[in-house]
PDB file of N, CA and C in Angstrom:
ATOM      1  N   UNK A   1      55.462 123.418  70.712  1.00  0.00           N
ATOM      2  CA  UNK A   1      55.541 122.532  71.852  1.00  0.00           C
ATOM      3  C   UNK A   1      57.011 122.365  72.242  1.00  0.00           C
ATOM      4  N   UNK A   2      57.257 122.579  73.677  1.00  0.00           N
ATOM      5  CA  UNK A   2      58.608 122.392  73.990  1.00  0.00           C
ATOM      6  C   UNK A   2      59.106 120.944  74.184  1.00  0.00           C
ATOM      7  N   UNK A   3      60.270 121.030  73.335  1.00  0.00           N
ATOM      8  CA  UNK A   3      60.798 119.373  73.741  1.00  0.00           C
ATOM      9  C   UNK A   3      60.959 119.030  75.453  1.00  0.00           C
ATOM     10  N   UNK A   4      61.279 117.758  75.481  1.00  0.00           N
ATOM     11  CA  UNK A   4      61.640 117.333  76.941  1.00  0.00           C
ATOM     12  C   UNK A   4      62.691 117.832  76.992  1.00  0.00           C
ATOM     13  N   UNK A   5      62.683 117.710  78.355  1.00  0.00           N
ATOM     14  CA  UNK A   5      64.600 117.774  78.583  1.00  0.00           C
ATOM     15  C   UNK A   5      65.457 115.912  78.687  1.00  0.00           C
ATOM     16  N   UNK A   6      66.356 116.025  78.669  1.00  0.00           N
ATOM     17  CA  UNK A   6      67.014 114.468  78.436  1.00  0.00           C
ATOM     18  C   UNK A   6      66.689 113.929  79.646  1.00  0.00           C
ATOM     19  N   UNK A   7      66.865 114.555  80.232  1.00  0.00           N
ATOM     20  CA  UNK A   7      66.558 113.721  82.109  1.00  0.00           C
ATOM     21  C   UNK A   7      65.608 113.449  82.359  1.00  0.00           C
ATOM     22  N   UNK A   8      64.591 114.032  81.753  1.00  0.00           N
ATOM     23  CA  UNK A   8      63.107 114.127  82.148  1.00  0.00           C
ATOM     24  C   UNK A   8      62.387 112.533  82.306  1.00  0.00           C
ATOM     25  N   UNK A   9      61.699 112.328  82.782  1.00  0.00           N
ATOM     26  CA  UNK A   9      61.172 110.832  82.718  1.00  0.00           C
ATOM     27  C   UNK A   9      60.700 109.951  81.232  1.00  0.00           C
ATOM     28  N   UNK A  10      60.270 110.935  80.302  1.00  0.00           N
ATOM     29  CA  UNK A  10      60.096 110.108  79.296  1.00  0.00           C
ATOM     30  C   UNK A  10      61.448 109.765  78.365  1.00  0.00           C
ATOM     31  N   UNK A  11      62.311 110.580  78.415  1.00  0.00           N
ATOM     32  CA  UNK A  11      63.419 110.095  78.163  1.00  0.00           C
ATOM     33  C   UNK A  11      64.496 108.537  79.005  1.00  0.00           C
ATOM     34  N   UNK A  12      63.660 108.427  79.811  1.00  0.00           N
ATOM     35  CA  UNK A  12      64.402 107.153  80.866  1.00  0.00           C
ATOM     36  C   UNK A  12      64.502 105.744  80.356  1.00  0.00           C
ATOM     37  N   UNK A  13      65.603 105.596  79.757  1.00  0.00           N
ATOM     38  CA  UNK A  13      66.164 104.242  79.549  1.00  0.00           C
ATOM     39  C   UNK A  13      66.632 102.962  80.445  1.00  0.00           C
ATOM     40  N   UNK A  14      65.817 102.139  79.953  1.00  0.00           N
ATOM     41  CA  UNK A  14      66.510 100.839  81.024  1.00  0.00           C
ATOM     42  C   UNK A  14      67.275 100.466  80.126  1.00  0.00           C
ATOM     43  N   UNK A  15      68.673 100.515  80.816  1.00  0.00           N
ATOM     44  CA  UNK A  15      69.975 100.154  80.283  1.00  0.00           C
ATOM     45  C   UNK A  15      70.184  98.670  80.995  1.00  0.00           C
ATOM     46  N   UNK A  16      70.121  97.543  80.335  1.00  0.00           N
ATOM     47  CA  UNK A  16      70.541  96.121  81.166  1.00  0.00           C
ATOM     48  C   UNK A  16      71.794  95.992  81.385  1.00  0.00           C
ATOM     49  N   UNK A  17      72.515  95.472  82.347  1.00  0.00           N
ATOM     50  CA  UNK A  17      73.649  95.524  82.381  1.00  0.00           C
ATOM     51  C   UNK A  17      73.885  93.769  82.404  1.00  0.00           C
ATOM     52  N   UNK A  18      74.843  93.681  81.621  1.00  0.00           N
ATOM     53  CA  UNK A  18      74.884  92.079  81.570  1.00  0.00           C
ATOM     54  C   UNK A  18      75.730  91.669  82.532  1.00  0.00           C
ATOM     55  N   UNK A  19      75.345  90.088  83.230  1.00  0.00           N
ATOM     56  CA  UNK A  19      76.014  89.276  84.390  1.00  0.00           C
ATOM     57  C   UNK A  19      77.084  89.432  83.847  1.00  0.00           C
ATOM     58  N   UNK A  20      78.273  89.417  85.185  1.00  0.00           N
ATOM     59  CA  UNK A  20      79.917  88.955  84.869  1.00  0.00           C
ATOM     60  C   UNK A  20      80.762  89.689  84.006  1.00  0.00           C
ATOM     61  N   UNK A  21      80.009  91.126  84.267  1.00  0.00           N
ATOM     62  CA  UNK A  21      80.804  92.327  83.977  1.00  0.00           C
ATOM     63  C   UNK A  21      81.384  93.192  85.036  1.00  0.00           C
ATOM     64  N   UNK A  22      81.874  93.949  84.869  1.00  0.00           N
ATOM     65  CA  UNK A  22      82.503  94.957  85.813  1.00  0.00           C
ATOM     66  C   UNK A  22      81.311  96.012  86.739  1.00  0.00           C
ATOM     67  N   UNK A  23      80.294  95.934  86.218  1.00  0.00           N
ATOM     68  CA  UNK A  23      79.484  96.674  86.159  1.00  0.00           C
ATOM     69  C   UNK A  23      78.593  95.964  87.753  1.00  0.00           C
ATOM     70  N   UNK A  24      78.394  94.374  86.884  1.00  0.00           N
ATOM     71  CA  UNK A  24      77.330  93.382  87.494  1.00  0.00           C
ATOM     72  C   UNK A  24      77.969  92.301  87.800  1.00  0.00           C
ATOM     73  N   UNK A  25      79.232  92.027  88.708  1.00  0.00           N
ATOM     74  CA  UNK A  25      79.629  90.835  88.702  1.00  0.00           C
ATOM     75  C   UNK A  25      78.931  89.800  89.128  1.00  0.00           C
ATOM     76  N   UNK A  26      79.190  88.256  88.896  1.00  0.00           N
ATOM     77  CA  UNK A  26      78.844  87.379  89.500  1.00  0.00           C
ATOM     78  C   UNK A  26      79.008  87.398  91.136  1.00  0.00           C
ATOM     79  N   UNK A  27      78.318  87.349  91.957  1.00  0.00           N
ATOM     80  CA  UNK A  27      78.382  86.856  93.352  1.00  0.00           C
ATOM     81  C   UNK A  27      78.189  85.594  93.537  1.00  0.00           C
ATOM     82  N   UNK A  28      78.875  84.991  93.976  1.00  0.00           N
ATOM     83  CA  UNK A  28      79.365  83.612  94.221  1.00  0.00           C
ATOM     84  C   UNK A  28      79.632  83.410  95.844  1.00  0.00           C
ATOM     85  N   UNK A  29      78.966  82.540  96.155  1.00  0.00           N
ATOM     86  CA  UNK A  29      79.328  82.446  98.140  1.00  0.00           C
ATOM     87  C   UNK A  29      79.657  80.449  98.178  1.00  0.00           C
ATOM     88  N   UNK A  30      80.800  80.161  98.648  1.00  0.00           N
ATOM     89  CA  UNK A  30      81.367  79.522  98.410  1.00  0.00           C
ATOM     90  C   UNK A  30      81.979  78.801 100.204  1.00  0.00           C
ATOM     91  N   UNK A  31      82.348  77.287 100.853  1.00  0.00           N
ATOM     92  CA  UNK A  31      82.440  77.051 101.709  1.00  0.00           C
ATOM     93  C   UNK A  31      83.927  77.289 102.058  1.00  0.00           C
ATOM     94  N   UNK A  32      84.770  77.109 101.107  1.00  0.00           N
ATOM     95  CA  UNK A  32      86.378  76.709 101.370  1.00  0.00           C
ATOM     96  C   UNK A  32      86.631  77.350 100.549  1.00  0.00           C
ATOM     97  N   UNK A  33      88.564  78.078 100.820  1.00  0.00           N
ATOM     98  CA  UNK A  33      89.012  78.526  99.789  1.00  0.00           C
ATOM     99  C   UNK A  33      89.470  77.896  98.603  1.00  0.00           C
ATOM    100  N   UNK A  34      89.652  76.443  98.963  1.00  0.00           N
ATOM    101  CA  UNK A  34      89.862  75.467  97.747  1.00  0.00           C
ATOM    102  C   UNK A  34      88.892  75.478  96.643  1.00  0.00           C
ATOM    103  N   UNK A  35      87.688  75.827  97.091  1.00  0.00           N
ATOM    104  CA  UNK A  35      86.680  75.861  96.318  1.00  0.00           C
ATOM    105  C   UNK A  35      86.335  77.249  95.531  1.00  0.00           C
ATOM    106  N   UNK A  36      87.345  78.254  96.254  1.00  0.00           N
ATOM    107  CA  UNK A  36      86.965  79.809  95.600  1.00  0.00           C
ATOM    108  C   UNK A  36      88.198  79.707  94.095  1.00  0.00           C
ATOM    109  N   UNK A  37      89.197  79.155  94.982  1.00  0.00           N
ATOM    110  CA  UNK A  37      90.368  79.144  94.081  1.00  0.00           C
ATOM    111  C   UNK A  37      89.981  78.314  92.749  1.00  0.00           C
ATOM    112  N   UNK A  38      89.101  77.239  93.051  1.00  0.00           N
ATOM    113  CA  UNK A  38      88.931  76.886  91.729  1.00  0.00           C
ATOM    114  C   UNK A  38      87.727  77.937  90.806  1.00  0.00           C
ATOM    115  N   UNK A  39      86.833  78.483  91.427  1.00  0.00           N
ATOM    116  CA  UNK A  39      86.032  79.106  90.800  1.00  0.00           C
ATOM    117  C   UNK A  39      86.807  80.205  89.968  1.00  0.00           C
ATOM    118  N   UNK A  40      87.893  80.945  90.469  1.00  0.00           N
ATOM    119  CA  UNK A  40      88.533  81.931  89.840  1.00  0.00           C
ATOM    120  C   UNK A  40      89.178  81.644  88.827  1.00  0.00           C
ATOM    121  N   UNK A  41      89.710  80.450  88.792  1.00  0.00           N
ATOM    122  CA  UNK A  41      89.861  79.752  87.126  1.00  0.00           C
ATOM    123  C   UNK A  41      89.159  80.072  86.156  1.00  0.00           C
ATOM    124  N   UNK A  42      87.904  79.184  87.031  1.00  0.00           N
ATOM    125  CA  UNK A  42      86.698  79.667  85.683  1.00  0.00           C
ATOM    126  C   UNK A  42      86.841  80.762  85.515  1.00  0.00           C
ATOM    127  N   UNK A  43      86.575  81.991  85.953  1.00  0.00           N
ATOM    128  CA  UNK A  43      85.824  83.291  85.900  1.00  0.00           C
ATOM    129  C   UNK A  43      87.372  83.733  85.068  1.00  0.00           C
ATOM    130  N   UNK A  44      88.520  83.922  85.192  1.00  0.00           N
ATOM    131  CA  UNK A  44      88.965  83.925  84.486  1.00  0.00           C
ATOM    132  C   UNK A  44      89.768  83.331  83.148  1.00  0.00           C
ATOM    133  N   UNK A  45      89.119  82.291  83.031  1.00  0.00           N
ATOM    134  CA  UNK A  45      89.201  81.339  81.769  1.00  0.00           C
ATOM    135  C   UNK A  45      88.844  82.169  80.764  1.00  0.00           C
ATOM    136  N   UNK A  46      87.341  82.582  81.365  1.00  0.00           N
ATOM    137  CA  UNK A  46      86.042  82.957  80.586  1.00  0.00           C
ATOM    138  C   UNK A  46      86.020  84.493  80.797  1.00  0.00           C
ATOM    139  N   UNK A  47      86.670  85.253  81.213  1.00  0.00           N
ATOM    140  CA  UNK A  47      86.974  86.854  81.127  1.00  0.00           C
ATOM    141  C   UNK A  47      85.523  87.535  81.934  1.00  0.00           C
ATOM    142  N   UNK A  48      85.182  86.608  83.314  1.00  0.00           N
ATOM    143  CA  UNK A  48      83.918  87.163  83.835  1.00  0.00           C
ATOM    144  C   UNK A  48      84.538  87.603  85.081  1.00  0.00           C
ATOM    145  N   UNK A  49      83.688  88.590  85.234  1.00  0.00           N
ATOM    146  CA  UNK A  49      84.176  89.352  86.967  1.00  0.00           C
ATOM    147  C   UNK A  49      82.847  88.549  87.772  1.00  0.00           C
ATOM    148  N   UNK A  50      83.727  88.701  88.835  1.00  0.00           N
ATOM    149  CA  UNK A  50      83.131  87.993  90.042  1.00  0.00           C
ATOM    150  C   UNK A  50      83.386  88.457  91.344  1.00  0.00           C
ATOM    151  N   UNK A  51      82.496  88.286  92.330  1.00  0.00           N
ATOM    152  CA  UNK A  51      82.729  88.634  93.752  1.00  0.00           C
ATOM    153  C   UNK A  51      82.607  87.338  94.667  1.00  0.00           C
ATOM    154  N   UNK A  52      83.695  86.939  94.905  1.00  0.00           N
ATOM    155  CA  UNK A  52      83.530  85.114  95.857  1.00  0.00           C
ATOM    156  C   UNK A  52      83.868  85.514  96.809  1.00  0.00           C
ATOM    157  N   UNK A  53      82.563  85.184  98.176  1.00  0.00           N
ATOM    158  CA  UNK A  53      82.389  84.989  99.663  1.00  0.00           C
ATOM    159  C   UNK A  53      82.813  83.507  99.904  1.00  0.00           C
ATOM    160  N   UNK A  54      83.733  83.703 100.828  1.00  0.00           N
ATOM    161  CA  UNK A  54      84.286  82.214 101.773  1.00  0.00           C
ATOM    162  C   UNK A  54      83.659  82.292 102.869  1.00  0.00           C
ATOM    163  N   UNK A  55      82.717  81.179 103.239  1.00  0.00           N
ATOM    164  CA  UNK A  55      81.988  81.575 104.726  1.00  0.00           C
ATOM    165  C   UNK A  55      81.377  79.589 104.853  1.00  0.00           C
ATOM    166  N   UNK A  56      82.143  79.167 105.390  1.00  0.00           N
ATOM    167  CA  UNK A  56      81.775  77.947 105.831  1.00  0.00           C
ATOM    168  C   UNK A  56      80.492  77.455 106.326  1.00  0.00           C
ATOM    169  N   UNK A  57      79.703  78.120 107.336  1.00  0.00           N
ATOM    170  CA  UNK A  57      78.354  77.869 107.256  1.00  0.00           C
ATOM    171  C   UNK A  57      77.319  78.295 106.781  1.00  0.00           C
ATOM    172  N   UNK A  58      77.651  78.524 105.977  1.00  0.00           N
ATOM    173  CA  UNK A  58      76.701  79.316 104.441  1.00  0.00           C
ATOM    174  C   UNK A  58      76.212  78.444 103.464  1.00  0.00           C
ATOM    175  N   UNK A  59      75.603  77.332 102.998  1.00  0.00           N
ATOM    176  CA  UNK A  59      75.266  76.976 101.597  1.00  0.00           C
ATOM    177  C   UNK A  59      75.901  77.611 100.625  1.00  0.00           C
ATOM    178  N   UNK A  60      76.923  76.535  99.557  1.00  0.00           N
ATOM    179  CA  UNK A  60      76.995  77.244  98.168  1.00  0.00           C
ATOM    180  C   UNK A  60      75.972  77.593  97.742  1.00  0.00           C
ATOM    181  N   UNK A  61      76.367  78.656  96.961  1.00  0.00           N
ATOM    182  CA  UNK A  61      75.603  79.501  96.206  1.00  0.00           C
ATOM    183  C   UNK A  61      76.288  79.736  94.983  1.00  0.00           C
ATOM    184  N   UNK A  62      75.853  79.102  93.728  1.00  0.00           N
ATOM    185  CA  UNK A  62      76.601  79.325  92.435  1.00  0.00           C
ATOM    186  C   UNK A  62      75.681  79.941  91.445  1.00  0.00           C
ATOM    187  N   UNK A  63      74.768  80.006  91.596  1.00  0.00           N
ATOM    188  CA  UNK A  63      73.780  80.371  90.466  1.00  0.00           C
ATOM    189  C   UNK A  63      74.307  81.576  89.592  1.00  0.00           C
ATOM    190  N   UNK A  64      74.773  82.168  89.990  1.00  0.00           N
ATOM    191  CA  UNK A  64      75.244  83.465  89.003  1.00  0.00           C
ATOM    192  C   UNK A  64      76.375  82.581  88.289  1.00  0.00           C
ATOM    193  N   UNK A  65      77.090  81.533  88.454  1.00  0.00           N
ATOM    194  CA  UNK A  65      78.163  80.685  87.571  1.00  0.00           C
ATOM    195  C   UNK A  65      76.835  79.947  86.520  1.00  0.00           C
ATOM    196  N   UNK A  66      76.282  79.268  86.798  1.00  0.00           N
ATOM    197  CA  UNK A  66      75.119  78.719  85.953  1.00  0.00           C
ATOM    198  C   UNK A  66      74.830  79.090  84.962  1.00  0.00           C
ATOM    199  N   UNK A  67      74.177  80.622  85.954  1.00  0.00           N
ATOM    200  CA  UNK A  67      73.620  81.320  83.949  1.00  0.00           C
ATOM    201  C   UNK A  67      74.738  81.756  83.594  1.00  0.00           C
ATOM    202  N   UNK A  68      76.089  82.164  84.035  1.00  0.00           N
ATOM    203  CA  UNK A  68      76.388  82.446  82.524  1.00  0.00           C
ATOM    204  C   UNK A  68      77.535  81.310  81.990  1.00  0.00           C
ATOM    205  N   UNK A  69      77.742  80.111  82.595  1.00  0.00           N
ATOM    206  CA  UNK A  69      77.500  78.810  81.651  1.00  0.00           C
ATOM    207  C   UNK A  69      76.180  78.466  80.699  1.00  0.00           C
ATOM    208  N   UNK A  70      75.001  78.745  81.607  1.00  0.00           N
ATOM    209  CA  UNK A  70      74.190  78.066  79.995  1.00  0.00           C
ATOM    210  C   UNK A  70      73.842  79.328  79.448  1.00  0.00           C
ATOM    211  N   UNK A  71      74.410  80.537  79.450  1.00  0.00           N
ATOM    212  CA  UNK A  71      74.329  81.485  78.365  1.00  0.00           C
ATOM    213  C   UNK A  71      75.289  81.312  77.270  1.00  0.00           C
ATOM    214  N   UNK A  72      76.650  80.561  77.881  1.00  0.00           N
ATOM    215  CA  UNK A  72      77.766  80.963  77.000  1.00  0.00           C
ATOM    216  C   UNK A  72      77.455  79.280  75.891  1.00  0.00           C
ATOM    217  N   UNK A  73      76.709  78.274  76.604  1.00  0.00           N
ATOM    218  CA  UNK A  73      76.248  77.413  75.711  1.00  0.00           C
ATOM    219  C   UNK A  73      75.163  77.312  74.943  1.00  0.00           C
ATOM    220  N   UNK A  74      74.864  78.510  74.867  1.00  0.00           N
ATOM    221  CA  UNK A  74      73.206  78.278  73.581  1.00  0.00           C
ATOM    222  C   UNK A  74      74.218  79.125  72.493  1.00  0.00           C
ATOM    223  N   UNK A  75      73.937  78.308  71.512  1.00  0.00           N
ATOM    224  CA  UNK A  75      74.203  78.340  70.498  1.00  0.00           C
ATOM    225  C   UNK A  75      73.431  79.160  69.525  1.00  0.00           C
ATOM    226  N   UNK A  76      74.183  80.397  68.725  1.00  0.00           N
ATOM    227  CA  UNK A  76      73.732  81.468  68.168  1.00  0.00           C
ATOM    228  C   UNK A  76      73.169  81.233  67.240  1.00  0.00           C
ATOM    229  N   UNK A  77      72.223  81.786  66.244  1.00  0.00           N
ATOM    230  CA  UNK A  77      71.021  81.533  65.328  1.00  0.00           C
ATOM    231  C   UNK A  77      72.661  81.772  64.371  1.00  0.00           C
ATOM    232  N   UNK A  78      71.897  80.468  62.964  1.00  0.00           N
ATOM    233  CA  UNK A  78      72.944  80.629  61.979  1.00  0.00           C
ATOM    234  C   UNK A  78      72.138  80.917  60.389  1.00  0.00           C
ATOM    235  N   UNK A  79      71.850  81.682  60.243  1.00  0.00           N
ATOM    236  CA  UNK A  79      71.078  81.914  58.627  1.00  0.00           C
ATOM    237  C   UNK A  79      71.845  80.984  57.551  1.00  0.00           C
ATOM    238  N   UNK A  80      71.141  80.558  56.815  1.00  0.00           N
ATOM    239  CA  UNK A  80      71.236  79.404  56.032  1.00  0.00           C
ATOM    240  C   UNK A  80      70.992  80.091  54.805  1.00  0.00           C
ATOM    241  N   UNK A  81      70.561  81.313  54.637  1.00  0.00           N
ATOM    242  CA  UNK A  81      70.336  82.288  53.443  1.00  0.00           C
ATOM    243  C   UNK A  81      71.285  82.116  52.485  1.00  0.00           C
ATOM    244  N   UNK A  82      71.620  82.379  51.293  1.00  0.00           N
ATOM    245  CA  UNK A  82      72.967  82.441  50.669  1.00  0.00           C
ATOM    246  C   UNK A  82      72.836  83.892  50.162  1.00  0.00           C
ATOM    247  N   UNK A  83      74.027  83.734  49.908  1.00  0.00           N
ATOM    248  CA  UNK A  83      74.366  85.333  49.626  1.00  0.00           C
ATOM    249  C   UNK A  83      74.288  86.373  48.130  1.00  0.00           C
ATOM    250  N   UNK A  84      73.874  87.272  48.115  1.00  0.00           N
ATOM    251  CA  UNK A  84      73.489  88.184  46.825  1.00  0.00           C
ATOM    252  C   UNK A  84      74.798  88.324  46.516  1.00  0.00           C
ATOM    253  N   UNK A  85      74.526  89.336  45.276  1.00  0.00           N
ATOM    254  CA  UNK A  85      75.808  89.556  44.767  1.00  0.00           C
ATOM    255  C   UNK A  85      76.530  90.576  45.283  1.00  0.00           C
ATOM    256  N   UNK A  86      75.712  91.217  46.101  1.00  0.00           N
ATOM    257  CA  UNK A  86      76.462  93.267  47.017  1.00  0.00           C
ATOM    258  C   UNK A  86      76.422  92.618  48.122  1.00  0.00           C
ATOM    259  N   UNK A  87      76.062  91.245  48.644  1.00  0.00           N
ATOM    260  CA  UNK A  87      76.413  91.119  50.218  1.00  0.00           C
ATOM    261  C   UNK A  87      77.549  90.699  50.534  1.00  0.00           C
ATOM    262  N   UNK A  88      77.905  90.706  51.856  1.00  0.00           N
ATOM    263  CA  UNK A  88      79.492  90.589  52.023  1.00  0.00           C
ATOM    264  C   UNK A  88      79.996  89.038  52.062  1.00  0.00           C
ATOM    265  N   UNK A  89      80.584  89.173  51.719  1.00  0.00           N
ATOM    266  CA  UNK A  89      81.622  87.649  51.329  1.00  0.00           C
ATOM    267  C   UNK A  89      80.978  86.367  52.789  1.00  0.00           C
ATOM    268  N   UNK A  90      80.403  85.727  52.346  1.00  0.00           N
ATOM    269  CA  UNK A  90      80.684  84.733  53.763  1.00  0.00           C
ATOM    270  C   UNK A  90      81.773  83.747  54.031  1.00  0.00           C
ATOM    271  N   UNK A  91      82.867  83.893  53.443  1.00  0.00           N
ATOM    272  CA  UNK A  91      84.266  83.283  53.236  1.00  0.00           C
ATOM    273  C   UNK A  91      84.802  84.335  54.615  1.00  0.00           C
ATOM    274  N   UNK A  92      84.330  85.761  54.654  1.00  0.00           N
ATOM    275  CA  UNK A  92      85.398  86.600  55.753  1.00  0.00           C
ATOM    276  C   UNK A  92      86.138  87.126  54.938  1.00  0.00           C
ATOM    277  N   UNK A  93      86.052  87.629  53.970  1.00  0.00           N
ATOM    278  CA  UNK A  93      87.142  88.119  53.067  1.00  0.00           C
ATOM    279  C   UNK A  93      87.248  89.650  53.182  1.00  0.00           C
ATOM    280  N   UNK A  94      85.698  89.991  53.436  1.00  0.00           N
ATOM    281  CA  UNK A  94      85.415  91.273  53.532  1.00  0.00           C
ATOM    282  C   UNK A  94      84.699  92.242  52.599  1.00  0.00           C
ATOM    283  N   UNK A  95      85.319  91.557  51.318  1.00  0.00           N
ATOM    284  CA  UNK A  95      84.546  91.703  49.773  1.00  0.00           C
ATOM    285  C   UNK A  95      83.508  91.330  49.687  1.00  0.00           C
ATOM    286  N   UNK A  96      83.046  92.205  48.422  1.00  0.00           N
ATOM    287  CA  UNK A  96      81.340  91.611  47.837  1.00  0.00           C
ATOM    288  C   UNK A  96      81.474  90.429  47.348  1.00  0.00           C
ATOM    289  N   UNK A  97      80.004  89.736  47.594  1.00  0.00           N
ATOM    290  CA  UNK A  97      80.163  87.938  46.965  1.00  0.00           C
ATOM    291  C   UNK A  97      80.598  88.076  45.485  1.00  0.00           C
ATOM    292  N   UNK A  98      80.331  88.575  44.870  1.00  0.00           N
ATOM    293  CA  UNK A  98      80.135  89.256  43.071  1.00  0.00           C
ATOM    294  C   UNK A  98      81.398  88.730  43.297  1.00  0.00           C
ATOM    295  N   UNK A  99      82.403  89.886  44.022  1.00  0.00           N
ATOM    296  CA  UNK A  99      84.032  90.115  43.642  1.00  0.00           C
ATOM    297  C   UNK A  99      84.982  89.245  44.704  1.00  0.00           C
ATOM    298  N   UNK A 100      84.098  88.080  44.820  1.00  0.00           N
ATOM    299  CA  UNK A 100      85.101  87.174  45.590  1.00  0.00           C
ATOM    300  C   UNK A 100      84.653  85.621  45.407  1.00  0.00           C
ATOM    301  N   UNK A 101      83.860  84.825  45.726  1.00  0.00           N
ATOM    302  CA  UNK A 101      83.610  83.785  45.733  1.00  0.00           C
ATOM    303  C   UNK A 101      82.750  83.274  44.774  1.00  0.00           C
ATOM    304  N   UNK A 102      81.779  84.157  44.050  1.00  0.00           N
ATOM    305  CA  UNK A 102      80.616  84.151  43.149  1.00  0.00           C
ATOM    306  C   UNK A 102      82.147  84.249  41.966  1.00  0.00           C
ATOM    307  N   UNK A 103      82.710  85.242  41.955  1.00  0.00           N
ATOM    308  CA  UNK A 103      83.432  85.208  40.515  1.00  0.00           C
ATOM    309  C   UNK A 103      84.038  84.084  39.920  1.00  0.00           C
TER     310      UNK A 103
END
């Protein structure tokens, strides 16, 4: 049986591209430039690309700032496991627990 070729459709990956990258910036539509200028703070506080429209009779539009504020605030799962003796140091040391904190 002949393999696929890589291009072929069953090979087709959905690659996600995450908000407030280079890739996928935030679009942001905004009334005043006072108001863009502050947004660019944020976006670069926080190392996110963005595309900000100034257009006065437009409704703000921030939602792409939103999610990735309440993305950057959920708080990452923390394992409460403790550690074997071949697993790696949870001090950050880099070492095995055995040959660092266990000894």
């Amino acid at each position: 049986m002949k393999k696929p070729d890589h291009k072929s459709p069953a090979f087709e990956v959905s690659a996600t591209v995450r908000l407030g990258t280079d890739k996928a910036p935030a679009v942001i539509s905004v009334q005043t430039e006072a108001r863009k200028e502050e947004l660019i703070k944020t976006f670069i506080e926080h190392g996110w690309a963005s595309k900000i429209d100034v257009n006065p009779e437009q409704e703000e539009n921030i939602r792409d700032l939103d999610i990735l504020l309440e993305r950057e605030n959920n708080a990452q799962a923390v394992s409460k496991k403790d550690a074997n003796r071949n697993d790696p140091c949870p001090c950050g040391s880099g070492k095995k627990y055995k040959k660092c904190c266990a000894a």
